[in-house]
ModelCIF file with pLDDT and N, C-alpha, C, O atoms, coordinates in Angstrom:
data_MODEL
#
_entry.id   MODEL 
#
_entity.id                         1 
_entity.type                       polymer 
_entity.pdbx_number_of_molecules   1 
#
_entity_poly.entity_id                      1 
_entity_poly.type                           'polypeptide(L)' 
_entity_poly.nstd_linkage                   no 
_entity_poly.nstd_monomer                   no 
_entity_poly.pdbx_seq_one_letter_code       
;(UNK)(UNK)(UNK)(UNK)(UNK)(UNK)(UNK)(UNK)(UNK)(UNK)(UNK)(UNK)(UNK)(UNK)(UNK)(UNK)
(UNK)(UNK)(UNK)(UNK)(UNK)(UNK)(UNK)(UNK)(UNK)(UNK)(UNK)(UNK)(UNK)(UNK)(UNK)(UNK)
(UNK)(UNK)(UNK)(UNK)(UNK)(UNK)(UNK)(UNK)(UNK)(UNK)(UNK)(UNK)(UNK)(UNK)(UNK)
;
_entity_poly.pdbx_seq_one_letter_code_can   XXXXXXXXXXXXXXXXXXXXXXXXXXXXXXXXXXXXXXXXXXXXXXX 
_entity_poly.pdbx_strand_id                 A 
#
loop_
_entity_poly_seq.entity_id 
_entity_poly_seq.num 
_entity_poly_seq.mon_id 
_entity_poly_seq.hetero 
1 1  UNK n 
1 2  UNK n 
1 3  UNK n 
1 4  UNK n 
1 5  UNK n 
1 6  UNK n 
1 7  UNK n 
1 8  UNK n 
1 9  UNK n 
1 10 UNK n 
1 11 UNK n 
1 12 UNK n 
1 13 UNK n 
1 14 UNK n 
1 15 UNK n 
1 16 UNK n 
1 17 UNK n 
1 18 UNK n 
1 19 UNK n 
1 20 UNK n 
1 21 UNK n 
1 22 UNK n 
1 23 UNK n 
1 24 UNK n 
1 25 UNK n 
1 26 UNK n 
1 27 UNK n 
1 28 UNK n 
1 29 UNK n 
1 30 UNK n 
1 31 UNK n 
1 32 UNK n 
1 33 UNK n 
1 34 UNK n 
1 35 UNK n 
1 36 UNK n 
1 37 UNK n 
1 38 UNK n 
1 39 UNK n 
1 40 UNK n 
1 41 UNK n 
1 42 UNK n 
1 43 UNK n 
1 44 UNK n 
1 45 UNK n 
1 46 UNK n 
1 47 UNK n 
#
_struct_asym.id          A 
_struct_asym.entity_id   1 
#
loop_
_ma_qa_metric.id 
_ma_qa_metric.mode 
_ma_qa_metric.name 
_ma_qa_metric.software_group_id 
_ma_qa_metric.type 
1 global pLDDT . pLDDT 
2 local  pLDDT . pLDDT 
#
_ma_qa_metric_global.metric_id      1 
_ma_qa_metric_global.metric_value   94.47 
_ma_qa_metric_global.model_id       1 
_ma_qa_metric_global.ordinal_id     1 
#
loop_
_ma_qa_metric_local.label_asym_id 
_ma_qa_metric_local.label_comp_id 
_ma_qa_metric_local.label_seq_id 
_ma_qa_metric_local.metric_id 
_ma_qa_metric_local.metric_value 
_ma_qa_metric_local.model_id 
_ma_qa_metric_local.ordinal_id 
A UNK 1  2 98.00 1 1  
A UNK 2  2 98.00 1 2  
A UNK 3  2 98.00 1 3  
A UNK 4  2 97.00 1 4  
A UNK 5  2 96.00 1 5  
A UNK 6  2 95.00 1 6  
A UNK 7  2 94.00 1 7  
A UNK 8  2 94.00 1 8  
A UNK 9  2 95.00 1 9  
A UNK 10 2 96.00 1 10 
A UNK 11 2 97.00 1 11 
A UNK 12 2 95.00 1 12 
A UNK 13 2 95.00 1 13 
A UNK 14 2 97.00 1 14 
A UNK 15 2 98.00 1 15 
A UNK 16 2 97.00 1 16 
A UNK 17 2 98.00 1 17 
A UNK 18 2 98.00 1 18 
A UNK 19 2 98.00 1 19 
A UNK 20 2 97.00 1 20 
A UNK 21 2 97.00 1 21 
A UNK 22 2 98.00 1 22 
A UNK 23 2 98.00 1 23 
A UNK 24 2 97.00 1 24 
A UNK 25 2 95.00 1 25 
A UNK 26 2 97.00 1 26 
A UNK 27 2 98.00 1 27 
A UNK 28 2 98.00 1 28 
A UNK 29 2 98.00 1 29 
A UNK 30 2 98.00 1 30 
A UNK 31 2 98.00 1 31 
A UNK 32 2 98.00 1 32 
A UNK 33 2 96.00 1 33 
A UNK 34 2 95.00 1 34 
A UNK 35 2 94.00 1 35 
A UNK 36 2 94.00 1 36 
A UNK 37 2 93.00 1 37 
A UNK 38 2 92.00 1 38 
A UNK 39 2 90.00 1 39 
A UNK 40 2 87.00 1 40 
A UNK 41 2 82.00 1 41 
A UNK 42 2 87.00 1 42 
A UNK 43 2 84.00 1 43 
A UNK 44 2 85.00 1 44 
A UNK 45 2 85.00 1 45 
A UNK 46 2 86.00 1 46 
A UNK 47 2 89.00 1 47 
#
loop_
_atom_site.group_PDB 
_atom_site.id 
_atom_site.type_symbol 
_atom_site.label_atom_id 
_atom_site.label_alt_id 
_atom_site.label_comp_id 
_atom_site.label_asym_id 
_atom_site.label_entity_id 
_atom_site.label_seq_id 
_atom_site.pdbx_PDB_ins_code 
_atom_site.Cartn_x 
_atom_site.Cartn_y 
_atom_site.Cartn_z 
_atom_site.occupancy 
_atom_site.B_iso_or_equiv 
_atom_site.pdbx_formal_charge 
_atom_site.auth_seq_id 
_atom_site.auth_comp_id 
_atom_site.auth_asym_id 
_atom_site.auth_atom_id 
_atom_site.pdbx_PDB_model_num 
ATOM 1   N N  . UNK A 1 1  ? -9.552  -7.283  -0.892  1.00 98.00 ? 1  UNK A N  1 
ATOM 2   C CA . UNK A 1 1  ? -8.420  -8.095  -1.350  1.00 98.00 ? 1  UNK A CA 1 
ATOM 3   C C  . UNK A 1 1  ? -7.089  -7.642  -0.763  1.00 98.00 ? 1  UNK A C  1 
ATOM 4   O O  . UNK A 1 1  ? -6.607  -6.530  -0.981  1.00 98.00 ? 1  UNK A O  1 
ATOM 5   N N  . UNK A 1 2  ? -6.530  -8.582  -0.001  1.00 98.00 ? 2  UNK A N  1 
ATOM 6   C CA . UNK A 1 2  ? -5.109  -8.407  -0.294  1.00 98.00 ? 2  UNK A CA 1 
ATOM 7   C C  . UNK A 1 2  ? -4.025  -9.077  -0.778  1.00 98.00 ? 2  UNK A C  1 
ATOM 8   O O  . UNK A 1 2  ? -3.790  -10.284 -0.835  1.00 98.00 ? 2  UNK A O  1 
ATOM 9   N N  . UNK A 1 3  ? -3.188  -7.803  -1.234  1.00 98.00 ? 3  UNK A N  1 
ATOM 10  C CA . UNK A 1 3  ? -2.086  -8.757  -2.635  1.00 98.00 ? 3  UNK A CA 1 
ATOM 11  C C  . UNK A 1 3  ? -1.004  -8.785  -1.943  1.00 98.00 ? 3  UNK A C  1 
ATOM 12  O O  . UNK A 1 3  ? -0.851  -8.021  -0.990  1.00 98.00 ? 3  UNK A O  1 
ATOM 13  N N  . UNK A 1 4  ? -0.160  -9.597  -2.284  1.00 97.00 ? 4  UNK A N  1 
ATOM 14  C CA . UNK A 1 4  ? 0.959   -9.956  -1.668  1.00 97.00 ? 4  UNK A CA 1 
ATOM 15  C C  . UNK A 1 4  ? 2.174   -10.547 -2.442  1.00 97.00 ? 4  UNK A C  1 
ATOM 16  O O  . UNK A 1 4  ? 2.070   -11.513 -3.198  1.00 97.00 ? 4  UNK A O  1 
ATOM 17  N N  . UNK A 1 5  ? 3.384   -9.857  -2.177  1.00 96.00 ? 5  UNK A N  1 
ATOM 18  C CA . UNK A 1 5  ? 4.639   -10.121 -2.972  1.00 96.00 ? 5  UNK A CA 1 
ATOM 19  C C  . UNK A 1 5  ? 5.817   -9.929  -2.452  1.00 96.00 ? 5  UNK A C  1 
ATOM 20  O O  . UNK A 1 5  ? 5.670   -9.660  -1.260  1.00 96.00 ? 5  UNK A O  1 
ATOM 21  N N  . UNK A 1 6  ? 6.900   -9.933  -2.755  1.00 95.00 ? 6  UNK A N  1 
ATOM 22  C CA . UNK A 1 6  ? 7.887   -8.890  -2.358  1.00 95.00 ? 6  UNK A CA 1 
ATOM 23  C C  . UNK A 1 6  ? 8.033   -7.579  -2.566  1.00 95.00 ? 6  UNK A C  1 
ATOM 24  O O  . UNK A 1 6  ? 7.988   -7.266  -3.756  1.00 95.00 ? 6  UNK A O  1 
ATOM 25  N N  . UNK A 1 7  ? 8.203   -6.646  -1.750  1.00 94.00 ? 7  UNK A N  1 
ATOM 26  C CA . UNK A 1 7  ? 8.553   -5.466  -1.927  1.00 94.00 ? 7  UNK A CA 1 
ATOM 27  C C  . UNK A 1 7  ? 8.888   -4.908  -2.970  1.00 94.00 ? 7  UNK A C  1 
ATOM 28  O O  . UNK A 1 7  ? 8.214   -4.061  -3.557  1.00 94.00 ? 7  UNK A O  1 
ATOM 29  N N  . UNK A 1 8  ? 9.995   -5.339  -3.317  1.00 94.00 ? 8  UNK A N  1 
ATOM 30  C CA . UNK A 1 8  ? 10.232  -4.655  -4.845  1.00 94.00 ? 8  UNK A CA 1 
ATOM 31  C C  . UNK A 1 8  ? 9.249   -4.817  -5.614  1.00 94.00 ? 8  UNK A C  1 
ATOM 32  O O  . UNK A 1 8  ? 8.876   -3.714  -6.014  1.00 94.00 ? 8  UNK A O  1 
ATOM 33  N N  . UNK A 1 9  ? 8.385   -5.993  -6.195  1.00 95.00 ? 9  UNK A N  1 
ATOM 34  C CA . UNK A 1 9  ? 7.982   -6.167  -6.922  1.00 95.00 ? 9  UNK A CA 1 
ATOM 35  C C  . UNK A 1 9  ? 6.297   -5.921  -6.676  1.00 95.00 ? 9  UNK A C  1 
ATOM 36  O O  . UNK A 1 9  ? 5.536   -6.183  -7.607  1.00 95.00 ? 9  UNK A O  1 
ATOM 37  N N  . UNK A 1 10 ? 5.753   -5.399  -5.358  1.00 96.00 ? 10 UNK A N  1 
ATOM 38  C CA . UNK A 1 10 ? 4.641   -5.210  -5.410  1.00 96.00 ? 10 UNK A CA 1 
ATOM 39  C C  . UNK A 1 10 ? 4.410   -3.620  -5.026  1.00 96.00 ? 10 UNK A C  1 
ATOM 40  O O  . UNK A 1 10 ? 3.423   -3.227  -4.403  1.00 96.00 ? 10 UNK A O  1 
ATOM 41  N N  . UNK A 1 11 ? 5.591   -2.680  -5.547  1.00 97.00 ? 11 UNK A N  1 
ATOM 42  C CA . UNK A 1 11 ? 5.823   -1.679  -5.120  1.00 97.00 ? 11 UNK A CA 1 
ATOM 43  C C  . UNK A 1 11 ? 5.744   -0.914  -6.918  1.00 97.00 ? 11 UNK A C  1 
ATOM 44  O O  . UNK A 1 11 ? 4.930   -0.472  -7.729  1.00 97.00 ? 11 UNK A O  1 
ATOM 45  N N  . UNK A 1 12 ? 7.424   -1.208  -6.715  1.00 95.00 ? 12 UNK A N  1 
ATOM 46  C CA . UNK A 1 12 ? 8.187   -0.148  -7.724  1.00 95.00 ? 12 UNK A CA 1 
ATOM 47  C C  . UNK A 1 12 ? 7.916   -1.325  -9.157  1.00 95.00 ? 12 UNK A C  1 
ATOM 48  O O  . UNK A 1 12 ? 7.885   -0.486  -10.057 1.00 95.00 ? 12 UNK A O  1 
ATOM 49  N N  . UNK A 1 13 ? 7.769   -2.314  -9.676  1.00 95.00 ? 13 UNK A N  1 
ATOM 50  C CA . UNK A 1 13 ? 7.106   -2.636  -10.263 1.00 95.00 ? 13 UNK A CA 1 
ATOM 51  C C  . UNK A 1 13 ? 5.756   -2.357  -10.964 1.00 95.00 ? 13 UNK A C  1 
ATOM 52  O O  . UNK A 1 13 ? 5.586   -2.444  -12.180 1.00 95.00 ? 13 UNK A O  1 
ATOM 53  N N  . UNK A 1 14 ? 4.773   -1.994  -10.013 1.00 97.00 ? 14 UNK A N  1 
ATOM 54  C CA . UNK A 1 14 ? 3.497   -2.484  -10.388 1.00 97.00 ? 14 UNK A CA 1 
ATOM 55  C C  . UNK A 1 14 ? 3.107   -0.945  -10.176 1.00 97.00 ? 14 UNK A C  1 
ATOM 56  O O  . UNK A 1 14 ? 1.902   -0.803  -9.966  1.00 97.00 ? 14 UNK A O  1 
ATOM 57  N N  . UNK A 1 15 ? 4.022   0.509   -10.186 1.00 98.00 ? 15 UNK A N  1 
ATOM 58  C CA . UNK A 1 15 ? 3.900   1.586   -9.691  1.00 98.00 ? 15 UNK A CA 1 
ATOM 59  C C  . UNK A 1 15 ? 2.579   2.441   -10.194 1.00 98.00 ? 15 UNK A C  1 
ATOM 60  O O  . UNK A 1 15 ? 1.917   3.189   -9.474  1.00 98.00 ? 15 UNK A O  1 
ATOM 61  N N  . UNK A 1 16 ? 2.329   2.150   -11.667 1.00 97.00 ? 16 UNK A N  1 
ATOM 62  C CA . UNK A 1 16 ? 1.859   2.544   -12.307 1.00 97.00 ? 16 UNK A CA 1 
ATOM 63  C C  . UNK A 1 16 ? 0.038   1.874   -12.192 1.00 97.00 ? 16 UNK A C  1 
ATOM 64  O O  . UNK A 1 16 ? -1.018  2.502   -12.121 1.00 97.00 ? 16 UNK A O  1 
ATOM 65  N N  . UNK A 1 17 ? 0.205   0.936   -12.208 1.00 98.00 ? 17 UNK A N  1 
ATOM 66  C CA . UNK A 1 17 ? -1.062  0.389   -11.715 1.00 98.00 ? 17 UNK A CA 1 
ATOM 67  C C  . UNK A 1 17 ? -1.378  0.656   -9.813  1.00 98.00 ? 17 UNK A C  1 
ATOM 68  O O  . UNK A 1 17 ? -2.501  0.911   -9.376  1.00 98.00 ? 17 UNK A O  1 
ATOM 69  N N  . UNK A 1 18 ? -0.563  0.569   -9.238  1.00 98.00 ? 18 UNK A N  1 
ATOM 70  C CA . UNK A 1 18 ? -1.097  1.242   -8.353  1.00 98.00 ? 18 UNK A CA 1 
ATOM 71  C C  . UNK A 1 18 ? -1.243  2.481   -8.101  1.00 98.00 ? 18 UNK A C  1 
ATOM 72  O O  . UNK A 1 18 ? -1.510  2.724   -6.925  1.00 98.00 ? 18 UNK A O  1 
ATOM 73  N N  . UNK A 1 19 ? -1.138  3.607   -8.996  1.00 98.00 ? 19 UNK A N  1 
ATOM 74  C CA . UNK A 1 19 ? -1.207  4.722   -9.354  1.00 98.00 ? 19 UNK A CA 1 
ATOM 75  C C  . UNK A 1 19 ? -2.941  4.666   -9.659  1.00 98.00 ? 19 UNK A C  1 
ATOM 76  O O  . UNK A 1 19 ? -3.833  4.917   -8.848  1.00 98.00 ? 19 UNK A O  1 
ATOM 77  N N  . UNK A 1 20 ? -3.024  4.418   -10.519 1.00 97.00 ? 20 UNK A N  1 
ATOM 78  C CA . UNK A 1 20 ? -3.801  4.587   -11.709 1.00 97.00 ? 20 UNK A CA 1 
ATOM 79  C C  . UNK A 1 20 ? -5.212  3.775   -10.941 1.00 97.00 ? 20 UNK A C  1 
ATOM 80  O O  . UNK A 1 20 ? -6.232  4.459   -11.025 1.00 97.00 ? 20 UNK A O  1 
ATOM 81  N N  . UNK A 1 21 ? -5.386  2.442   -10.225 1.00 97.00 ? 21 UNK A N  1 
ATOM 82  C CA . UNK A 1 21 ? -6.325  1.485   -10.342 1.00 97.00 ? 21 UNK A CA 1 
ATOM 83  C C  . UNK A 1 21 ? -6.759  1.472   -8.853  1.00 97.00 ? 21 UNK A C  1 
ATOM 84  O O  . UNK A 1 21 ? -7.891  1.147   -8.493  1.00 97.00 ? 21 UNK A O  1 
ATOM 85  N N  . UNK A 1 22 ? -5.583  1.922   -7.868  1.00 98.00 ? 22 UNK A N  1 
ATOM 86  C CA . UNK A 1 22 ? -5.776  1.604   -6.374  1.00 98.00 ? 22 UNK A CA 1 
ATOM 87  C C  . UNK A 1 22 ? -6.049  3.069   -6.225  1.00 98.00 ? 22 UNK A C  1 
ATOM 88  O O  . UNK A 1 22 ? -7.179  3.528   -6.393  1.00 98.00 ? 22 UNK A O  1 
ATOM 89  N N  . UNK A 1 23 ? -4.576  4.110   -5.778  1.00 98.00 ? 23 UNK A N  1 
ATOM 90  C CA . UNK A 1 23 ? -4.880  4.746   -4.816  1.00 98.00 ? 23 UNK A CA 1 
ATOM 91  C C  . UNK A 1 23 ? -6.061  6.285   -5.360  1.00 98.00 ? 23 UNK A C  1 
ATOM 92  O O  . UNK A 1 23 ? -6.641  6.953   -4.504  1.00 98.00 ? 23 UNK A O  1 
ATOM 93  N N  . UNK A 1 24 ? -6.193  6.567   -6.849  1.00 97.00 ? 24 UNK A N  1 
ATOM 94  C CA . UNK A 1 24 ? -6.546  7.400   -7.628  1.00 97.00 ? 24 UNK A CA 1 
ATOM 95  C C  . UNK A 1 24 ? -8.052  7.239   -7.512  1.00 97.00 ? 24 UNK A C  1 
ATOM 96  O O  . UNK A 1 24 ? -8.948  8.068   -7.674  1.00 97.00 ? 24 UNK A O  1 
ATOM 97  N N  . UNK A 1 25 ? -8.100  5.697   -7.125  1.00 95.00 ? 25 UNK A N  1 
ATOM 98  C CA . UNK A 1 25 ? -10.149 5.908   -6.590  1.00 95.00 ? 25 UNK A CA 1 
ATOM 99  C C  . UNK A 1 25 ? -10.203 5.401   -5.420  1.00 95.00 ? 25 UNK A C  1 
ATOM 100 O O  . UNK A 1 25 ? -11.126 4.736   -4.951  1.00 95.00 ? 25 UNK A O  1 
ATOM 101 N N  . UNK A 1 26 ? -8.829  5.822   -4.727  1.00 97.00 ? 26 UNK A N  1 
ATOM 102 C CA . UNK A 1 26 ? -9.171  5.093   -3.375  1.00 97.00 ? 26 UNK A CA 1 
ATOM 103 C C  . UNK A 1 26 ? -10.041 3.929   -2.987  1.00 97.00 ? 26 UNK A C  1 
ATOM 104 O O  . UNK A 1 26 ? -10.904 3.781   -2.122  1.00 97.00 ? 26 UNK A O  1 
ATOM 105 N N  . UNK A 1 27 ? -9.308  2.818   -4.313  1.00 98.00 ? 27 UNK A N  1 
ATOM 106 C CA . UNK A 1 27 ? -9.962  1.514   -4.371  1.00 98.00 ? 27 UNK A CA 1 
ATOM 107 C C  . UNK A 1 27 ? -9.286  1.122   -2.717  1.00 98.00 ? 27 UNK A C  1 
ATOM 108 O O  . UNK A 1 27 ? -8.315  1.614   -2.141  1.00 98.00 ? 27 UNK A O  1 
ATOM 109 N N  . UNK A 1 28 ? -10.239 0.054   -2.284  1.00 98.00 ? 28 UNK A N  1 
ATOM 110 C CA . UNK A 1 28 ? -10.092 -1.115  -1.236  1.00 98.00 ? 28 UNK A CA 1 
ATOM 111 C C  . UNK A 1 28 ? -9.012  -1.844  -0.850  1.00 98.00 ? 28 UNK A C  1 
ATOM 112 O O  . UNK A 1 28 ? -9.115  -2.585  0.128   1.00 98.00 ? 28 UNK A O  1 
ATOM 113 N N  . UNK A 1 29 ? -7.737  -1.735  -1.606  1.00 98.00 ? 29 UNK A N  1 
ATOM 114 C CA . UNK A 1 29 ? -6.928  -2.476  -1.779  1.00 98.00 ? 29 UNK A CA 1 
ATOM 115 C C  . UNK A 1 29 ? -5.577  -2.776  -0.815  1.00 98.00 ? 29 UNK A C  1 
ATOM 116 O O  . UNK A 1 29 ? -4.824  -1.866  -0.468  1.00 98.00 ? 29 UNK A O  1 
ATOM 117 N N  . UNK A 1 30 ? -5.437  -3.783  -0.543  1.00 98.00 ? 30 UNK A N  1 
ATOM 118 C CA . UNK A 1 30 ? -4.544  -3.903  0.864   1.00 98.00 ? 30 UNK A CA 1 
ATOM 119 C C  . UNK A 1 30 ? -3.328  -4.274  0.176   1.00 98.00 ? 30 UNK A C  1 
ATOM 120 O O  . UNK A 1 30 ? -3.738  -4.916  -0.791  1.00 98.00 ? 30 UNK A O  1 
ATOM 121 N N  . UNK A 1 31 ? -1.984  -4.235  0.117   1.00 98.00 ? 31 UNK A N  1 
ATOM 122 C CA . UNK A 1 31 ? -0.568  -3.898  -0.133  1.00 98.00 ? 31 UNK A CA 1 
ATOM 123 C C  . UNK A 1 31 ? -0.011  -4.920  0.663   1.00 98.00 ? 31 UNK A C  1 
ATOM 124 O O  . UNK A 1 31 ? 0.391   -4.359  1.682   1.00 98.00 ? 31 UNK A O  1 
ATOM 125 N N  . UNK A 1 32 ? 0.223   -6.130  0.728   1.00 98.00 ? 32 UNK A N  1 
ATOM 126 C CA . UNK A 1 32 ? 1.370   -6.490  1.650   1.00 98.00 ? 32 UNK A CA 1 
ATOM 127 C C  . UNK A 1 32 ? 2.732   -7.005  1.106   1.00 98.00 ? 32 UNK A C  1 
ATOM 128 O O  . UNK A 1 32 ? 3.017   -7.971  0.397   1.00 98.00 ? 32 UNK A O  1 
ATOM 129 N N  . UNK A 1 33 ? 3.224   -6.357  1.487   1.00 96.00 ? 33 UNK A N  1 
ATOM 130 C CA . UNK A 1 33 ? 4.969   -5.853  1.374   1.00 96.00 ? 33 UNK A CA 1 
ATOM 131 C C  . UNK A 1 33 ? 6.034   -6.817  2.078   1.00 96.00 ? 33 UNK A C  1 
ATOM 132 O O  . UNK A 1 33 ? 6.665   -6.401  3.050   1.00 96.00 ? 33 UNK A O  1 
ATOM 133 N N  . UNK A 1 34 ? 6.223   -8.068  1.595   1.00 95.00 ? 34 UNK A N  1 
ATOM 134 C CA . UNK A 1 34 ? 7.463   -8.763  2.801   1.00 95.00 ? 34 UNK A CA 1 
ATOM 135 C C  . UNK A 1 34 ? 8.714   -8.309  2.195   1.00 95.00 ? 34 UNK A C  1 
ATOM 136 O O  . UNK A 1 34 ? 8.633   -7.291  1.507   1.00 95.00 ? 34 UNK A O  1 
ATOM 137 N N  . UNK A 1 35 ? 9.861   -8.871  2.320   1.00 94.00 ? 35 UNK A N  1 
ATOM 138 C CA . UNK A 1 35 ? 11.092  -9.018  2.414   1.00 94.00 ? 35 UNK A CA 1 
ATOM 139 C C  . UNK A 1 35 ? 11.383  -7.865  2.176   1.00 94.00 ? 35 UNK A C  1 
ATOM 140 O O  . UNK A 1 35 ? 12.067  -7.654  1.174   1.00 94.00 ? 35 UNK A O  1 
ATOM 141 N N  . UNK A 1 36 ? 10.970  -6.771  2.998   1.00 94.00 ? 36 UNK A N  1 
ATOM 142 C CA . UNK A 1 36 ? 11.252  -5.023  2.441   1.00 94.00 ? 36 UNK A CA 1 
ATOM 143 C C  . UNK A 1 36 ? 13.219  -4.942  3.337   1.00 94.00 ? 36 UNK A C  1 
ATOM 144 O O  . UNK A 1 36 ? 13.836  -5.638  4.144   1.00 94.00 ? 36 UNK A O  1 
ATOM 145 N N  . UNK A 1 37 ? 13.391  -4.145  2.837   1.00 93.00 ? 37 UNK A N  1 
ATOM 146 C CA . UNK A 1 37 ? 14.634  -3.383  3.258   1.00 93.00 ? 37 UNK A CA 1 
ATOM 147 C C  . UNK A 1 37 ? 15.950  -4.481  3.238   1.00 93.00 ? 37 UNK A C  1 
ATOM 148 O O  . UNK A 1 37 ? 15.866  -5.677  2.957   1.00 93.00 ? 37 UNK A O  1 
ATOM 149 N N  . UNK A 1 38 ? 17.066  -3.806  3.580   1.00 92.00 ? 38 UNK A N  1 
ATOM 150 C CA . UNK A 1 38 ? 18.650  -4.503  3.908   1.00 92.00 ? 38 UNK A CA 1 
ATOM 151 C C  . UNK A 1 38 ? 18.635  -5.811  4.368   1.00 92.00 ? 38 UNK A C  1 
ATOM 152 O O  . UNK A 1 38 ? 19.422  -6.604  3.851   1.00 92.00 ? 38 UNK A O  1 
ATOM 153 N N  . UNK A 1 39 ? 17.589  -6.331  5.594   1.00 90.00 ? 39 UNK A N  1 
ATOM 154 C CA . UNK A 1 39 ? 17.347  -7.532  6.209   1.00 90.00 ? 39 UNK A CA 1 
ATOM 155 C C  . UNK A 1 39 ? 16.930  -8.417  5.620   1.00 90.00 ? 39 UNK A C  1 
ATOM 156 O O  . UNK A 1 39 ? 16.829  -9.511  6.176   1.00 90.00 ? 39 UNK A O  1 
ATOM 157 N N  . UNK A 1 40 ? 16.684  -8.300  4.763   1.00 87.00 ? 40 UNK A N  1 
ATOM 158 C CA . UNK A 1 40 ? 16.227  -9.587  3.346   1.00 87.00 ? 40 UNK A CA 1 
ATOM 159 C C  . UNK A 1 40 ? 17.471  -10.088 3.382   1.00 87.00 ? 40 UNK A C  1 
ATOM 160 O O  . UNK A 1 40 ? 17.254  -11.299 3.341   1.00 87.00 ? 40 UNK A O  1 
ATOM 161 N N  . UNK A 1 41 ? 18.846  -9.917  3.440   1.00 82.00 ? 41 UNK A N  1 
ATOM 162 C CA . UNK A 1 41 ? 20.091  -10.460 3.531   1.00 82.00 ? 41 UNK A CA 1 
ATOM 163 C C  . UNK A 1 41 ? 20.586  -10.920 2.655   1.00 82.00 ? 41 UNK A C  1 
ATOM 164 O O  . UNK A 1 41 ? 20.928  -10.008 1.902   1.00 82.00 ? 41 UNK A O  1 
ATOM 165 N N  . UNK A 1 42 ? 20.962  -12.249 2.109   1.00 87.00 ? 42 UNK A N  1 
ATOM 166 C CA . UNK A 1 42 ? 22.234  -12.528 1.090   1.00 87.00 ? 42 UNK A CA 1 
ATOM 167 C C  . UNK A 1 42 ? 21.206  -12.312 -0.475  1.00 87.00 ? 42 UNK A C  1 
ATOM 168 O O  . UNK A 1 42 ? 21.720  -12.350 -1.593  1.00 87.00 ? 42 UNK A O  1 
ATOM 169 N N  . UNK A 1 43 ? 20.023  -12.136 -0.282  1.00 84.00 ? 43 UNK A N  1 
ATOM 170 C CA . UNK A 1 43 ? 19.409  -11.914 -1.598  1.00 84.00 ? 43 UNK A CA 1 
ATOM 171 C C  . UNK A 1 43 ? 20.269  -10.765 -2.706  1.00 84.00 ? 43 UNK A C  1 
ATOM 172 O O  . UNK A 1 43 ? 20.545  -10.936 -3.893  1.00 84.00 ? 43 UNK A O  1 
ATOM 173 N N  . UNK A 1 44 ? 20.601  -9.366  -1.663  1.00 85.00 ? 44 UNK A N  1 
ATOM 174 C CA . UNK A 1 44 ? 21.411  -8.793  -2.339  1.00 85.00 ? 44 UNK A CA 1 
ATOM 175 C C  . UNK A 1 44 ? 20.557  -7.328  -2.605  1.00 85.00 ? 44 UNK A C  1 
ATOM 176 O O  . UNK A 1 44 ? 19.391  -7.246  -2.218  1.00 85.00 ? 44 UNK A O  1 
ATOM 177 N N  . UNK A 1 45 ? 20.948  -6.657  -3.008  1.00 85.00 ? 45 UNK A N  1 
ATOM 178 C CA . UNK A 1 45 ? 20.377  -5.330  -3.751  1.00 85.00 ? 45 UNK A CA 1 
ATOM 179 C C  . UNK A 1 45 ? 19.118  -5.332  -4.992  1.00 85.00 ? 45 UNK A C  1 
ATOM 180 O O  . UNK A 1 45 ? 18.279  -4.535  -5.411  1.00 85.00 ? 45 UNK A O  1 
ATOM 181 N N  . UNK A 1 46 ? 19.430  -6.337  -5.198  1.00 86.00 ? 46 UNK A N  1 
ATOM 182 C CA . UNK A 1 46 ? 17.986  -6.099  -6.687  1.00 86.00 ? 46 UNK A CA 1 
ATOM 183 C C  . UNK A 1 46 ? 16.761  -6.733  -5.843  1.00 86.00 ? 46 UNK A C  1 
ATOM 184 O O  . UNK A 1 46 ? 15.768  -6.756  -6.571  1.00 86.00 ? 46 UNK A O  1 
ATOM 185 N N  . UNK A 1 47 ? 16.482  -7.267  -4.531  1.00 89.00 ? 47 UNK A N  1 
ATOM 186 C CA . UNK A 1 47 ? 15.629  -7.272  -4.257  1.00 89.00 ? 47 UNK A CA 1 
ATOM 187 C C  . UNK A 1 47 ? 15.500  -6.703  -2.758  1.00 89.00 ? 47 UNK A C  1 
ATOM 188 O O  . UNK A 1 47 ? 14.397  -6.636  -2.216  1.00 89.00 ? 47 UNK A O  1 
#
């Protein structure tokens, strides 16, 4: 599977479950990360 979101929210959000469910049994799980960093642009800082 791969999951897919924005950065913030498929990161520092969900930190705890990917703690706990993904990397702790080195489940299968693929991460994809868009609108990461400054270049996301007029969105602003909270995302």
């Amino acid at each position: 599977p791969f999951i897919g979101s924005f950065a913030e929210f498929v990161t520092g959000r969900v930190y705890d479950q990917l703690r706990q469910e993904v990397s702790y049994g080195a489940t299968n799980v693929k991460i994809a990360s868009s609108h990461a960093g400054i270049t996301l642009g007029e969105d602003g800082a909270t995302h």
